[in-house]
Every structure is written in C-alpha cells, then in structure tokens.
Protein backbone atom coordinates (compact mmCIF):
# COMPACT_ATOMS: atom_id res chain seq x y z
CA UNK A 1 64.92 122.75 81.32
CA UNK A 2 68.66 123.27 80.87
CA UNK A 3 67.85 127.03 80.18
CA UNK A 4 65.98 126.96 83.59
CA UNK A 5 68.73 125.89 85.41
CA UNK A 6 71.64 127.81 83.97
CA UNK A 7 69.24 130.80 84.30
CA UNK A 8 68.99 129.63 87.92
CA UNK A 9 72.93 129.25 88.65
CA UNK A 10 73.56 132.71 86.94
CA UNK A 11 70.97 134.36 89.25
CA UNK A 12 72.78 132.33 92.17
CA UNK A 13 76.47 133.91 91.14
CA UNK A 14 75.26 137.53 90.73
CA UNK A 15 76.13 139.88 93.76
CA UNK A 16 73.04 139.70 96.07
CA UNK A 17 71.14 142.83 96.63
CA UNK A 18 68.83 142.36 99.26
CA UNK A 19 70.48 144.80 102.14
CA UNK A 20 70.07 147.48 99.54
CA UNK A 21 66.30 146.34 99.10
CA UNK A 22 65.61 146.29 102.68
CA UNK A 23 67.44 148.58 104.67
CA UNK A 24 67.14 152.50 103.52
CA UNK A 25 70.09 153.42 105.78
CA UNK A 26 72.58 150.83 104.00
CA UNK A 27 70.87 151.93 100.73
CA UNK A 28 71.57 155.66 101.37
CA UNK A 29 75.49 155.15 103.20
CA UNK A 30 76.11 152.84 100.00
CA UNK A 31 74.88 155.54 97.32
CA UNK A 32 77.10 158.31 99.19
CA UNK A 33 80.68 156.16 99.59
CA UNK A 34 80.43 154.95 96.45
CA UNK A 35 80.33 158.36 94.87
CA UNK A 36 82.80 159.87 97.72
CA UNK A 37 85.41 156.64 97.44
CA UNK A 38 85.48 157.09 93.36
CA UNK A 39 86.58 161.14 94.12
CA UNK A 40 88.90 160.49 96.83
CA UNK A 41 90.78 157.71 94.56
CA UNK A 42 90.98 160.54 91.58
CA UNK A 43 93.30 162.26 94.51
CA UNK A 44 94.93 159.49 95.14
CA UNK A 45 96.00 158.88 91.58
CA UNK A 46 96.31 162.58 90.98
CA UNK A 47 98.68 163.26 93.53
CA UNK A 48 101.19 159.80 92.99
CA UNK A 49 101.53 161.38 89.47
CA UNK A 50 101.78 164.51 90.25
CA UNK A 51 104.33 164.02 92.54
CA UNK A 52 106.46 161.17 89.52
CA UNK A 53 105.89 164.64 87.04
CA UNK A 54 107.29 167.11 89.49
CA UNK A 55 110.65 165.15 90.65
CA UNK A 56 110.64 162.29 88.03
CA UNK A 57 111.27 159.98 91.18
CA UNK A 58 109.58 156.85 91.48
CA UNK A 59 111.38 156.56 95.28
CA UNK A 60 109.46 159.59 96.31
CA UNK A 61 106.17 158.31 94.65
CA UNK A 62 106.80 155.70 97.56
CA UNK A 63 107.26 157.71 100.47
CA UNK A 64 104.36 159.87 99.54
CA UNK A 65 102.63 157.04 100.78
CA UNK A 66 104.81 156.39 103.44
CA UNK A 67 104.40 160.06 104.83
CA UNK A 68 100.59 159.21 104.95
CA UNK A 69 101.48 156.36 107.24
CA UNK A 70 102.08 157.82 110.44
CA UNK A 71 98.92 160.36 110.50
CA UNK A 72 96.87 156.63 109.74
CA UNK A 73 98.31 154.27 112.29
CA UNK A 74 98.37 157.25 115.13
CA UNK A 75 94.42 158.51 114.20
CA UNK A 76 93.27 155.26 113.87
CA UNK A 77 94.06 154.19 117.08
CA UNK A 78 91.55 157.40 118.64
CA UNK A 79 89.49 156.97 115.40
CA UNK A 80 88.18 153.69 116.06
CA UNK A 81 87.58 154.96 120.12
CA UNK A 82 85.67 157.87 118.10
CA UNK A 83 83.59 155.68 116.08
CA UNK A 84 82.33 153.48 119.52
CA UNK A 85 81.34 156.89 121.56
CA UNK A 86 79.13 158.90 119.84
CA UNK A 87 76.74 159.14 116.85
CA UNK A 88 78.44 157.95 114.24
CA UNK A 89 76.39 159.59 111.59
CA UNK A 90 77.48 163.06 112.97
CA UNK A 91 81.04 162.02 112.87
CA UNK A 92 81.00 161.15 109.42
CA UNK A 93 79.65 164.79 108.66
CA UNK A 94 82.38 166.57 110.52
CA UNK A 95 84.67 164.40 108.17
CA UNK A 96 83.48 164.93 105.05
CA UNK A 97 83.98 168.44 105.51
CA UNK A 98 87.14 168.55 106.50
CA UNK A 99 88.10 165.64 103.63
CA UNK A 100 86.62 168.00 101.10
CA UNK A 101 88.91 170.91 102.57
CA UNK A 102 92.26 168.56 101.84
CA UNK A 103 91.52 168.15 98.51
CA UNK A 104 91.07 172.01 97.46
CA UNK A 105 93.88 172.82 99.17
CA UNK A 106 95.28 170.13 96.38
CA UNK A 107 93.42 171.86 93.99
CA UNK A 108 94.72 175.25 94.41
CA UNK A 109 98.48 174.00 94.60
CA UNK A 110 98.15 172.45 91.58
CA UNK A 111 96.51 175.47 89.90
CA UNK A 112 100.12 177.34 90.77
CA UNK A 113 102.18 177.95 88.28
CA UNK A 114 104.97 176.56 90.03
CA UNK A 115 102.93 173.69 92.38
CA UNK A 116 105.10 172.50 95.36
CA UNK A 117 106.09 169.23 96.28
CA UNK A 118 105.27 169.54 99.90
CA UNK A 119 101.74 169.90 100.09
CA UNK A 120 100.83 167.10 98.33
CA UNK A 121 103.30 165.38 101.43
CA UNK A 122 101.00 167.12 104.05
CA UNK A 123 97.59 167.29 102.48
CA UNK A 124 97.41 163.82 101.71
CA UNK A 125 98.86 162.90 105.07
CA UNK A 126 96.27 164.87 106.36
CA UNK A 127 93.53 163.01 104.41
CA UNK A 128 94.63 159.56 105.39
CA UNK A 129 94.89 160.92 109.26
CA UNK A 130 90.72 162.20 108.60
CA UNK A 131 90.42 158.71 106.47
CA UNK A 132 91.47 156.54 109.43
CA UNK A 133 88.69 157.56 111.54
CA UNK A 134 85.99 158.32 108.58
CA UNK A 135 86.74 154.50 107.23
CA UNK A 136 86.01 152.20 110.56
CA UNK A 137 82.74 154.54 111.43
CA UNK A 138 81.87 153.46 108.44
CA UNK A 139 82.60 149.79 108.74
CA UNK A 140 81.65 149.62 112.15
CA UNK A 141 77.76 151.13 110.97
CA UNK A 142 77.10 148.51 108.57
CA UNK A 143 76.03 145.20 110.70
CA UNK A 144 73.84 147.61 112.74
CA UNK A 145 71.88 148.07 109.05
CA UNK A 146 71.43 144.91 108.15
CA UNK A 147 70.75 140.80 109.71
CA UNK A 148 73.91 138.40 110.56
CA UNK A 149 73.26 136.27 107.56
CA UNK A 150 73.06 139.35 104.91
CA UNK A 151 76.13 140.34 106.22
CA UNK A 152 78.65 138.97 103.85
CA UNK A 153 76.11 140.22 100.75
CA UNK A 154 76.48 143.72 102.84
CA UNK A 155 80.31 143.17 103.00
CA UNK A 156 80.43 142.38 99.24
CA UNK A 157 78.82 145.32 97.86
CA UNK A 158 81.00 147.46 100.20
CA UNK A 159 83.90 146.25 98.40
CA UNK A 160 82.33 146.53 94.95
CA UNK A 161 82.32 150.68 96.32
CA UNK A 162 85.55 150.33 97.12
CA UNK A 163 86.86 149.20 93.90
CA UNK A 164 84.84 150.88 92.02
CA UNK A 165 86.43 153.91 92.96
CA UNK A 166 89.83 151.86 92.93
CA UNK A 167 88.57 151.21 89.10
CA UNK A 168 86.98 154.52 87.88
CA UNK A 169 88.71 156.67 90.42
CA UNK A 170 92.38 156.06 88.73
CA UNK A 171 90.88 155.84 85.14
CA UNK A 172 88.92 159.06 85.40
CA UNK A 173 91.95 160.79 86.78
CA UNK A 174 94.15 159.71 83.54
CA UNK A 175 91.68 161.06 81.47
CA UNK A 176 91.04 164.23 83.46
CA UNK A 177 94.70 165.12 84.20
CA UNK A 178 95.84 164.62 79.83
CA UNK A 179 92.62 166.39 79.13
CA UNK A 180 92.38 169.47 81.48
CA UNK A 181 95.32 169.27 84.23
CA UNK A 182 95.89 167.41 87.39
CA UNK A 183 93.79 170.06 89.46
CA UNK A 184 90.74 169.22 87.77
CA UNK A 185 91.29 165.83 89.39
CA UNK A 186 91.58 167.38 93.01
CA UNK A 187 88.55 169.71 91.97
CA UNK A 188 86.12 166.72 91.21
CA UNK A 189 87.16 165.39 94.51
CA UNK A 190 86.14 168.56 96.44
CA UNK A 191 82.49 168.31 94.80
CA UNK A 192 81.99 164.42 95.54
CA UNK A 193 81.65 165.34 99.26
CA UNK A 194 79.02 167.11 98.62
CA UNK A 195 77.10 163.84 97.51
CA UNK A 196 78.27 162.17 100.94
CA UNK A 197 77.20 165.38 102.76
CA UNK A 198 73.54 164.81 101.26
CA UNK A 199 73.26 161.44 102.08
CA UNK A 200 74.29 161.35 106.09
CA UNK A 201 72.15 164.33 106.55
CA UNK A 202 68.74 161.94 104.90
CA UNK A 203 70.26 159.34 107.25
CA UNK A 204 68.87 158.29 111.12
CA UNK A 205 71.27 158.63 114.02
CA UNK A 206 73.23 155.82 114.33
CA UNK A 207 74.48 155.85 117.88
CA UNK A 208 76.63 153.01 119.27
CA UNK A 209 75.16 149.96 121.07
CA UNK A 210 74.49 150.71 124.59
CA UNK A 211 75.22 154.42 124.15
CA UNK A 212 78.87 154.32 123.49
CA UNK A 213 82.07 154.00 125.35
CA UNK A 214 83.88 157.37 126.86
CA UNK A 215 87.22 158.53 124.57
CA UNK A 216 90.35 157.23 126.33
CA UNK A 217 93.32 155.28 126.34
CA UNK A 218 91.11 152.27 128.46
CA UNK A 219 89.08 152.57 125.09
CA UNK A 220 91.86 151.76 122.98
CA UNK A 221 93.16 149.69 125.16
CA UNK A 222 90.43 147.39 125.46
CA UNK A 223 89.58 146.99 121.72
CA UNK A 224 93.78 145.54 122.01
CA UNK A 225 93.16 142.88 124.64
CA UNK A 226 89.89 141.80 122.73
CA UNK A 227 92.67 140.37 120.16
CA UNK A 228 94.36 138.36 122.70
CA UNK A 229 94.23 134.73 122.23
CA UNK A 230 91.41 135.05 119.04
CA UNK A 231 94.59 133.98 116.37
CA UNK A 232 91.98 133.47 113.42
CA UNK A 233 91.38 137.31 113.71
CA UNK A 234 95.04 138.07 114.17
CA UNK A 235 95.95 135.85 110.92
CA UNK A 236 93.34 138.37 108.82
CA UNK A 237 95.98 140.85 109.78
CA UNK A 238 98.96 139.63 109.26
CA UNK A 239 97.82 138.10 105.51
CA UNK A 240 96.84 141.41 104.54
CA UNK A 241 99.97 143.12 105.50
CA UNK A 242 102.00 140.14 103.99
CA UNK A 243 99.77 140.71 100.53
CA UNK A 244 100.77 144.43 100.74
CA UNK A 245 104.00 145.22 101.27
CA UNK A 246 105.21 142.53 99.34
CA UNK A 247 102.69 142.46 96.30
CA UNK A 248 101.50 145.84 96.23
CA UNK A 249 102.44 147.66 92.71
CA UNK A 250 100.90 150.56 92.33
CA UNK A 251 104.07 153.02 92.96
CA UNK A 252 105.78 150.91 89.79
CA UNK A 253 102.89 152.28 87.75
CA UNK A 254 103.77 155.47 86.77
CA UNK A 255 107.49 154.67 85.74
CA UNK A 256 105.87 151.43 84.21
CA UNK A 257 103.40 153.20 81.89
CA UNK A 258 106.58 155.59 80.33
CA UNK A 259 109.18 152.89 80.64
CA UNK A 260 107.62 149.92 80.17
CA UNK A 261 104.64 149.88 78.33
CA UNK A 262 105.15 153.06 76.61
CA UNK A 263 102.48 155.32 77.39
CA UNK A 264 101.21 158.53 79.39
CA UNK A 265 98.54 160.13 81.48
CA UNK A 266 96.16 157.19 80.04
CA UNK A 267 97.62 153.99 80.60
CA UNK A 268 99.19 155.00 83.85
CA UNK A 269 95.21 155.37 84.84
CA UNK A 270 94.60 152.08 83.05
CA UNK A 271 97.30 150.52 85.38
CA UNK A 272 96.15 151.89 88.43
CA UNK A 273 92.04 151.14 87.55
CA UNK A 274 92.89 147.33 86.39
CA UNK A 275 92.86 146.16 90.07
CA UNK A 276 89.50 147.63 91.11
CA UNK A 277 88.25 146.31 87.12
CA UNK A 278 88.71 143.16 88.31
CA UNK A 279 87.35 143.29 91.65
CA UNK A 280 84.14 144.68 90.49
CA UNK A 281 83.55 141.78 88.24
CA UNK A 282 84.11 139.83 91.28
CA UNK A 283 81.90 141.65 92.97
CA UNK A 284 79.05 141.16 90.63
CA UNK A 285 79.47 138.08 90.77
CA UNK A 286 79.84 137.39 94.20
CA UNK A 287 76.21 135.75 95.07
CA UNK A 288 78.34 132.59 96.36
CA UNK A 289 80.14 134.30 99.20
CA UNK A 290 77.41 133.91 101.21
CA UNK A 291 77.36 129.90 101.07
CA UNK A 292 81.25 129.62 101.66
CA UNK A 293 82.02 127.85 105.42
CA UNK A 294 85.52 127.53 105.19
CA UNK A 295 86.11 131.66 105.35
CA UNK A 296 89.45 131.50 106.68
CA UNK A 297 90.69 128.68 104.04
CA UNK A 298 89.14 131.28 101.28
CA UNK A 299 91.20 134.09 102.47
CA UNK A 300 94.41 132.21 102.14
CA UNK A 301 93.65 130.68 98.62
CA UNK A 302 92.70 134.44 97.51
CA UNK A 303 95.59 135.99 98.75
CA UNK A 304 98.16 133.40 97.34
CA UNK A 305 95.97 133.67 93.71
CA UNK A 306 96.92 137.47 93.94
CA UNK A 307 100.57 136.79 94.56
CA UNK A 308 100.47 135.04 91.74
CA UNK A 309 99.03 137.45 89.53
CA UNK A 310 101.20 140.11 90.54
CA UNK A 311 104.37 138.01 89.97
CA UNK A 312 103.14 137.39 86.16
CA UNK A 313 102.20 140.87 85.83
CA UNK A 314 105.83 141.66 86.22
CA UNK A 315 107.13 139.24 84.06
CA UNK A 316 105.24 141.01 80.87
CA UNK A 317 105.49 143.61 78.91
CA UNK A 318 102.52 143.37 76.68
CA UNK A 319 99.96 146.09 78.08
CA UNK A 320 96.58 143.93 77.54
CA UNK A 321 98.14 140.55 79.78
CA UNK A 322 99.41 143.09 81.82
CA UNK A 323 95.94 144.64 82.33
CA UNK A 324 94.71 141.11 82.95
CA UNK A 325 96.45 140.12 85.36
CA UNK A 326 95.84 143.23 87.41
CA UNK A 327 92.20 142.63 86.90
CA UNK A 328 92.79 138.74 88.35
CA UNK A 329 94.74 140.56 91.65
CA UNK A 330 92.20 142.94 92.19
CA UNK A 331 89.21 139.57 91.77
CA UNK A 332 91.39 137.68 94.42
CA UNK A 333 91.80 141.40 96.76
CA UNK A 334 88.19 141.76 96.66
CA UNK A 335 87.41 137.75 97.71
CA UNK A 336 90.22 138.19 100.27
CA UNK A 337 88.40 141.60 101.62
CA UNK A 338 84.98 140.10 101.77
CA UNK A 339 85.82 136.84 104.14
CA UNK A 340 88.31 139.27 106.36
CA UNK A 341 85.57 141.50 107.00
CA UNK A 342 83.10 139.00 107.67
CA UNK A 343 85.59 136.86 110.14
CA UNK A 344 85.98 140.63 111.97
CA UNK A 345 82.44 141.69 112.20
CA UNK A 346 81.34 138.32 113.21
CA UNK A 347 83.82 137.79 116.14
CA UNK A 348 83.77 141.51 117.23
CA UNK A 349 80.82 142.50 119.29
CA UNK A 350 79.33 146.31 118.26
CA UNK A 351 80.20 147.55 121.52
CA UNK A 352 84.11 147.09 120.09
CA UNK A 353 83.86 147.02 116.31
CA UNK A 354 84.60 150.58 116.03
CA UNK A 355 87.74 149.70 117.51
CA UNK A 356 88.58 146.61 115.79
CA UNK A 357 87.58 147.98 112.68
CA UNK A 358 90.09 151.01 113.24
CA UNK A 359 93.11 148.10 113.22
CA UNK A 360 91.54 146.66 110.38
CA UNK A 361 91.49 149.84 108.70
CA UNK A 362 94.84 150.65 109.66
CA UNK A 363 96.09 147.21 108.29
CA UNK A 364 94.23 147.35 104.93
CA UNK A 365 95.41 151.27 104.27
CA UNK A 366 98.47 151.03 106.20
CA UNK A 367 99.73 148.18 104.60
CA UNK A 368 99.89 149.54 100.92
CA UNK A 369 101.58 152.87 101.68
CA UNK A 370 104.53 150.28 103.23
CA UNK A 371 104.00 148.45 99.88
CA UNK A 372 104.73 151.84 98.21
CA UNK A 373 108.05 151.83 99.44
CA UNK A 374 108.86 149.02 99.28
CA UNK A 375 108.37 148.23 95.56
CA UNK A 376 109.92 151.80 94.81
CA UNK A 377 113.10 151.24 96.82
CA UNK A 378 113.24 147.23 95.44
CA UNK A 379 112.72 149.33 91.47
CA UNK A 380 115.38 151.57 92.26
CA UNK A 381 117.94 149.22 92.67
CA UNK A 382 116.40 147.08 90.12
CA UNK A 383 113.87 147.81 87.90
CA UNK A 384 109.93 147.90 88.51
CA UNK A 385 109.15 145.08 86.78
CA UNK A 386 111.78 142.98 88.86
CA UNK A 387 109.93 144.27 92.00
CA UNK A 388 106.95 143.19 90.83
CA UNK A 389 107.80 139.58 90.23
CA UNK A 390 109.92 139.43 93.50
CA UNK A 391 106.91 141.38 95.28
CA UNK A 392 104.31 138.68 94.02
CA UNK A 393 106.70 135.70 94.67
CA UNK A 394 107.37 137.10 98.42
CA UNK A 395 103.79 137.42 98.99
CA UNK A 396 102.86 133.55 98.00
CA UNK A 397 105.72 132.10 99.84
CA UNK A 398 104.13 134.66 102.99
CA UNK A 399 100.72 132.79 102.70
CA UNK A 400 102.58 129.14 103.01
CA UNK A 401 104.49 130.56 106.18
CA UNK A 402 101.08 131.90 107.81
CA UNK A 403 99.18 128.88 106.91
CA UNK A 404 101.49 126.84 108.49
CA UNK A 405 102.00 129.07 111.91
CA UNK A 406 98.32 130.37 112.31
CA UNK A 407 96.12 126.80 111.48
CA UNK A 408 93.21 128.26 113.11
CA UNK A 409 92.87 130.77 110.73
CA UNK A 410 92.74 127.76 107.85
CA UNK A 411 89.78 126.28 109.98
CA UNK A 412 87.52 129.53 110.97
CA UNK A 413 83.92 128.83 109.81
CA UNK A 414 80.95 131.37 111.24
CA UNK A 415 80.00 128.50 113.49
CA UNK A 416 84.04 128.85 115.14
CA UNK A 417 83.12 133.09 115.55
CA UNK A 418 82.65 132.72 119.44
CA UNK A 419 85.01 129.49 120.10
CA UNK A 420 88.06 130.82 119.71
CA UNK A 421 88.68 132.62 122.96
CA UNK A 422 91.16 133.74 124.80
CA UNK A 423 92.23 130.86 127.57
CA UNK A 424 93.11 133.27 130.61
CA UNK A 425 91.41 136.67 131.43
C-alpha cells in the first residue's frame, strides 16, 4: 500500500505530458525549439567567450549584451504587432532563415585567422533584433494548441526547452570550442535551423484569432493600454527585471572559471549550463504547477529563492557548491517563468497576446543583457564574486519592495485573470 501511494505522488510530481499527447502541432513546435533553442544558446556562449578571449575584458563581455539590447526592445515592439497579423507559422519560417544566416556569418569570422571583435557586436545584435519577434510568435501560438487548464503543463515544458538549451547549449559549447574551435560552435548553430525549418513546414497554419490585426503604431499601441490598470500583470514585469539586472551572473562566468575556480573552456560551460541543469530538474518535476492557486505569491517566493542562491554562489569558491547553487537559481527561474507566463496568457486575450507576449519577451531577454552590465561594471570595480553576492542580495531586498507596492500581484489566482481591470476606459 505504501508503495502504491508513493508510486502515486511520484507520478503526481513528474512534468505532465498530455499537450504533447494530444495536440500534434504543440508536439511538432516543441520537437523543433527545443533543438533550435539548444543551437542558438551554443552562440550565445560561443560568442561571450569569444569576445573575454579576444580582449580579455570582462566589461565588454557585458556590453556585448548590452549592444543586443536596443535591436530587442525596438523589434519587439513591431514583433509582437507581427506575430497578431498574419500566419504565424509563415513568420517563424522567414525567421529561421534569416537566424541561421547570423550565425554563419559567426562562423566564418571565427574561422579568420585574425576574427574581429565587431561582428560578434552586430551579428548577435542582429539575432536578438530576429529573436524578439521569432520568441512572442512563438509564445503567443501555444494556448491556441492546447485547453486553458493544460496550459500551465504547456507552459512548463516550454521552459524545460528553454533550459535545456540554457543547460546543454553552454555545456556543448565548452566542449566544442576546447575540442575543435569556437566556430564549430557557430557552425552547429547554423544546422539546428534546419530541424526548426522541418518542423513549421509539417505544421498547419496558425493564423491569428479573428484574422489578425493590421501592422501599425494603433497595434502597438493598443497591446500598451491593455496594461493599464491590470498591476498583477505589470508586477510579472517588474520582478523579472528586478531578478535580472541585479542577480544575473552569467558575464562573471568567464573571468570566474580562470580566476576563480581555476579552469578553462570546460568549466566556463559548466558555469553557464548549471542554471538551465537545475531548471530542467524542475521541470521534470513540475506535475504540481498545475494545482498551485496562489500564482502570483509563487512567483515572488521563486524569485527571492533565486536571489538567494545567487548571493551564496558568490560567496564560494569551491566549484561543486558553486555548481549547486546555480542549479537551485535556475529551479527557482524556471518556477518563476512558468506562473509569469501563465498569469500573461490567462489575462491576455489571443487577439493581443502577440503583443503582450512581445513585452514579455522583451522583459525576460532584455532584462539579462542589462544584468550583463551590470555585474561586469559592479566586477570591475570589485571583483566578480563581490557582484555576485551584492547582485543576489539586491535582487531579494527587490522582491520585499515589490511585494509590498504591487499586493495584487501577491493575491492573483486564475479565478482573479478577468477581475483586475482597468477602472476608467
């Protein structure tokens, strides 16, 4: 009997399945990002140590995310009107084509004898500018797959994608980069679209609820006023960018691996794949999410748990607790991602969520690259493990402050999705 019923619980914990059972579209978008997301994190990997090898600056490691900044916030403003106006299965073609093209033109720098520094400024900022409009279409796609109450299981194994790649993505690029040179990285990259190229084209149409909404700045503009007055959905934002400028590490890692922890190519990709480690093994085990009522309350205890584990990541210098607690971030990042997505798609109405997701996407990719600098500048004056613990103790004390000003946020349940509304039109 006891067997029975731990058997039972364990079967309740694992990640739940059943959108990839039932719905073939889901099934075949899922099977292409994953493979796509794990390439396009090798480049992102790739090219933050490329960049630490060729000018030995982890400053500039930071602003080659902050150069990718500006491309994101201004495409994801039309992205997101993009994603709501037409067929948003041919739109993610046109973009894995021109993805794939970015990351040759990596390739081939790299394959110089002499690589320059500025194209892995432009290229990337040219990738995050296609990634701003590629991510929401994608995002925005999903609850048209699946039923309101698999959403969160749908939402769940989207972020086990994500972090997979976030995992295996870094890792894989360590390994490729000490065994056959950073280009094979960017080269990998290039052939991974083809997997995401295979998969749209076996895919339906998937136009936009009621046919779509023209291009414009009334487009854009309306997806902004929908955010007036809904302060649960606005606190999703502003947690995420408080998580990731302040407790974002990843530009420390590759002046951590040398400096502090004494290694190379290798653990710099076990530093950068702990995160999405973690998160996977959250993800797996993410069968609860779906039972969870108190969304909003989740998202702040996740985000403060990953302050936390950033904080004690800095303090050590033993590589295994330091792997740990990277793991335990990137378990609390995933929980964090899950109820944030599910408090946007089940507020936003399809008609917008192309929209809203672009702001969402904006946040969640936007807010890192500010991280970047941040944590490089703070190591430069310091050293990166004393932005780490400062980052992680910033972010926590950021949580308390948002808890306190946004209280609707602590309360959001499903059942709240359509109450909070704005008071005046």
């Amino acid at each position: 009997m006891a067997r029975r019923l731990t058997a039972a619980r364990l079967r309740r914990a694992m990640v739940d399945v059943t959108p990839l059972r039932e719905s073939r579209q889901y099934r075949l978008l899922f099977g292409g990002q994953l493979v796509s997301f794990v390439g396009r994190q090798l480049t992102v990997a790739a090219a933050a140590y490329q960049v630490f090898q060729l000018t030995r600056s982890t400053f500039l490691v930071g602003l080659l995310s902050l150069a990718q900044l500006g491309p994101l916030l201004l495409v994801s403003l039309v992205g997101g009107s993009l994603a709501d106006a037409m067929d948003r299965r041919r739109l993610l073609l046109v973009l894995q084509v021109l993805l794939a093209a970015t990351s040759a033109g990596l390739a081939v720098n790299a394959g110089l004898d002499r690589p320059a520094v500025w194209p892995l400024f432009v290229l990337t900022a040219a990738s995050a500018g296609l990634s701003a409009v590629d991510d929401p279409t994608r995002s925005a796609a999903v609850p048209g797959m699946v039923s309101a109450a698999q959403l969160p299981a749908a939402l769940a194994l989207g972020q086990i994608i994500m972090q997979s790649g976030l995992a295996f993505g870094p890792l894989l690029a360590g390994v490729l980069i000490a065994q056959v040179g950073v280009a094979a990285a960017f080269w990998v990259d290039t052939a991974t679209f083809g997997v995401a190229i295979l998969t749209l084209l076996l895919m339906h149409p998937m136009a936009p609820e009621g046919g779509g909404t023209r291009v414009g700045l009334a487009s854009i503009a309306e997806g902004f006023g929908f955010l007036r007055g809904r302060r649960a959905l606005q606190g999703t934002f502003i947690i995420d960018v408080n998580a990731m400028v302040f407790g974002m590490p990843r530009a420390l890692f590759p002046e951590m691996a040398s400096r502090v922890f004494g290694g190379g190519a290798v653990t710099f990709g076990a530093l950068s794949a702990a995160p999405g480690v973690g998160a996977i093994v959250g993800g797996l085990l993410s069968g609860w999410v779906g039972r969870v009522q108190r969304q909003g309350r989740a998202v702040l205890v996740a985000v403060a748990a990953w302050g936390v584990a950033i904080a004690v990541f800095g303090v050590t210098s033993f590589l295994p607790l330091a792997l740990v607690m990277l793991a335990v971030a990137g378990t609390a990042d995933m929980v964090s991602a899950v109820f944030r997505n599910s408090i946007l798609q089940l507020t936003v109405p399809d008609r917008l969520r192309g929209r809203l997701s672009a702001v969402h996407i904006a946040v969640v990719t936007g807010g890192p690259r500010v991280g970047d600098v941040e944590s490089g500048a703070v190591a430069s004056l310091t050293n990166p493990q004393a932005s780490a613990v400062t980052g992680g103790l910033a972010c926590v004390a950021g949580v308390l402050a948002i808890a306190k000003a946004i209280p609707a946020l602590d309360r959001w349940t499903p059942e709240r999705a359509e109450v909070e509304v704005p008071m005046s039109r």
